[in-house]
Protein backbone atom coordinates (compact mmCIF):
# COMPACT_ATOMS: atom_id res chain seq x y z
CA UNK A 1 142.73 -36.71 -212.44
CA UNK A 2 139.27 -35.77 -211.25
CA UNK A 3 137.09 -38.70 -209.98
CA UNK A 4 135.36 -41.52 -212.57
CA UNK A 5 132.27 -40.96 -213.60
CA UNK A 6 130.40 -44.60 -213.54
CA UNK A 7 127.40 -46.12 -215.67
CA UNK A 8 125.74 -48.72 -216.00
CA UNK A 9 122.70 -49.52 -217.86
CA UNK A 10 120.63 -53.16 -217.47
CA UNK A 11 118.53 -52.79 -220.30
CA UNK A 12 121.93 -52.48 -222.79
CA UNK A 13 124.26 -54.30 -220.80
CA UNK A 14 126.65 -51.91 -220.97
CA UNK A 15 129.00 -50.15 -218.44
CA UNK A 16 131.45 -46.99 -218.52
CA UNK A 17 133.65 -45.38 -216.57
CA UNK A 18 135.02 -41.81 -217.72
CA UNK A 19 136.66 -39.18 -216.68
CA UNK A 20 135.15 -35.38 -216.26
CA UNK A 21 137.70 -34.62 -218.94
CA UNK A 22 136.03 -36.87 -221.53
CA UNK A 23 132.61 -34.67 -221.49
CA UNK A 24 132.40 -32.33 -224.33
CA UNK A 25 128.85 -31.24 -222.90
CA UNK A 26 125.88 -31.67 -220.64
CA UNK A 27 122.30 -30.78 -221.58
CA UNK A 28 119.48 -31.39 -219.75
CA UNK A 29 115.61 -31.56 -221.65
CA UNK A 30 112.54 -32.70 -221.30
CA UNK A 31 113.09 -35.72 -218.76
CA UNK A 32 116.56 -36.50 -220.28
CA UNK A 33 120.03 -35.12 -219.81
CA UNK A 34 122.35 -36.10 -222.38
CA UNK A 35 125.87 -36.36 -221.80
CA UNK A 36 128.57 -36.17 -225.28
CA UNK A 37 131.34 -37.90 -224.57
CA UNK A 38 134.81 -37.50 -226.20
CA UNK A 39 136.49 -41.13 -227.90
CA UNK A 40 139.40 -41.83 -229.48
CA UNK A 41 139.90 -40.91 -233.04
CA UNK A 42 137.43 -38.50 -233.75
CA UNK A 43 134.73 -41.14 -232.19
CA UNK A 44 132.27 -39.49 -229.72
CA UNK A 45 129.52 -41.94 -227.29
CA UNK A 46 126.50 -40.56 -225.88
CA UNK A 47 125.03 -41.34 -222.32
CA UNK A 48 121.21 -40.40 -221.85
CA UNK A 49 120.01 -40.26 -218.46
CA UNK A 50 116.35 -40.72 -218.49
CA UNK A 51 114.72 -38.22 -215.34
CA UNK A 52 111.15 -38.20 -214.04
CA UNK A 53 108.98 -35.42 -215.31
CA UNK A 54 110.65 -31.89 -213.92
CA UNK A 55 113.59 -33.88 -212.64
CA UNK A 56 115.97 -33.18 -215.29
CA UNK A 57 117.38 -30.19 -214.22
CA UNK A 58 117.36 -31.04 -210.85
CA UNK A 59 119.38 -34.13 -211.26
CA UNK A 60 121.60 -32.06 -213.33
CA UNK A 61 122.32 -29.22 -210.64
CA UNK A 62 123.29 -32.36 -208.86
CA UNK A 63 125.62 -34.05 -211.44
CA UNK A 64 127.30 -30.58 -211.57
CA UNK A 65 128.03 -30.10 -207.94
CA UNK A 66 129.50 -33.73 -207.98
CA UNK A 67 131.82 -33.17 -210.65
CA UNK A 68 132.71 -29.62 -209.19
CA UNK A 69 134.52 -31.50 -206.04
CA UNK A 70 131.30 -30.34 -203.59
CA UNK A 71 130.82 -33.25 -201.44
CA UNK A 72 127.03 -34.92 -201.24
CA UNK A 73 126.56 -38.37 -199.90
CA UNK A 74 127.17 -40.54 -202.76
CA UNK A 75 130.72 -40.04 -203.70
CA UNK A 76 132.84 -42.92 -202.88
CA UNK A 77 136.82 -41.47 -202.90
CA UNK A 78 137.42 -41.28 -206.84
CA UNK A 79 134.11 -42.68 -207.89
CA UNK A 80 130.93 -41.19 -208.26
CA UNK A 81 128.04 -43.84 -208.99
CA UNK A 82 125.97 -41.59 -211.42
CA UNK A 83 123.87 -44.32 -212.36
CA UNK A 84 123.65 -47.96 -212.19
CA UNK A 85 120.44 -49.67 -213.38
CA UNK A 86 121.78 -53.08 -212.70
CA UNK A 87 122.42 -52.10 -209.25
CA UNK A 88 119.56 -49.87 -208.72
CA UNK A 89 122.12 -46.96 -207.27
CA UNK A 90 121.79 -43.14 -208.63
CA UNK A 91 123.66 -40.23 -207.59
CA UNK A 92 119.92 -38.64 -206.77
CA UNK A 93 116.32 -39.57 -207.25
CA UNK A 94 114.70 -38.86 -210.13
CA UNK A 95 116.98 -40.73 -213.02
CA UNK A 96 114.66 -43.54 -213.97
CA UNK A 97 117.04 -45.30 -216.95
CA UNK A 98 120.60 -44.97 -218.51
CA UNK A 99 121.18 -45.69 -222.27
CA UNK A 100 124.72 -45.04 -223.92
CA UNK A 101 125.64 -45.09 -227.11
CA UNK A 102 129.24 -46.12 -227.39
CA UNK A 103 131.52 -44.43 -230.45
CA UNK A 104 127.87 -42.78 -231.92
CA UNK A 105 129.97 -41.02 -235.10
């Protein structure tokens, strides 16, 4: 098993931790990069990561090299902190907010 992915938005109170496994896909748009998440019985959640303008791809060049095993300075053993609002901790700058959308069928 590859390292967790962590999340953790203020706003929603919610946290995750997945697996690279889990991701079905990764887009990155206009100041968002949108992340579909596998779930259990057909059930799928969504994590948005809200980027500064022009950031988005950037920050997604960035989540890709972390989840490829190339080392950067954020990634803690098994853990990379992708985004914590709470804790105000992001794998790069540029991700201004997280919102997930748990079991979004």
């Amino acid at each position: 098993m590859g390292p967790l992915l962590f999340f953790r938005s203020a706003t929603d109170e919610v946290a995750c931790a997945i697996t690279m496994d889990k991701i079905d896909a990764i887009t990155a748009g206009d100041q968002t990069i949108t992340l579909m998440v596998k779930g259990g019985a057909g059930n799928a959640s969504v994590i948005v990561l809200g980027c500064d303008d022009g950031e988005s791809e950037n920050v997604l060049k960035v989540l890709a090299a972390a989840m490829s095993g190339l080392p950067y300075a954020k990634r803690k053993d098994k853990l990379v902190v992708v985004a914590d609002d709470a804790g105000d901790e992001y794998i790069c700058a540029g991700i201004t907010t997280v919102t997930m959308t748990i079991d979004a069928t």
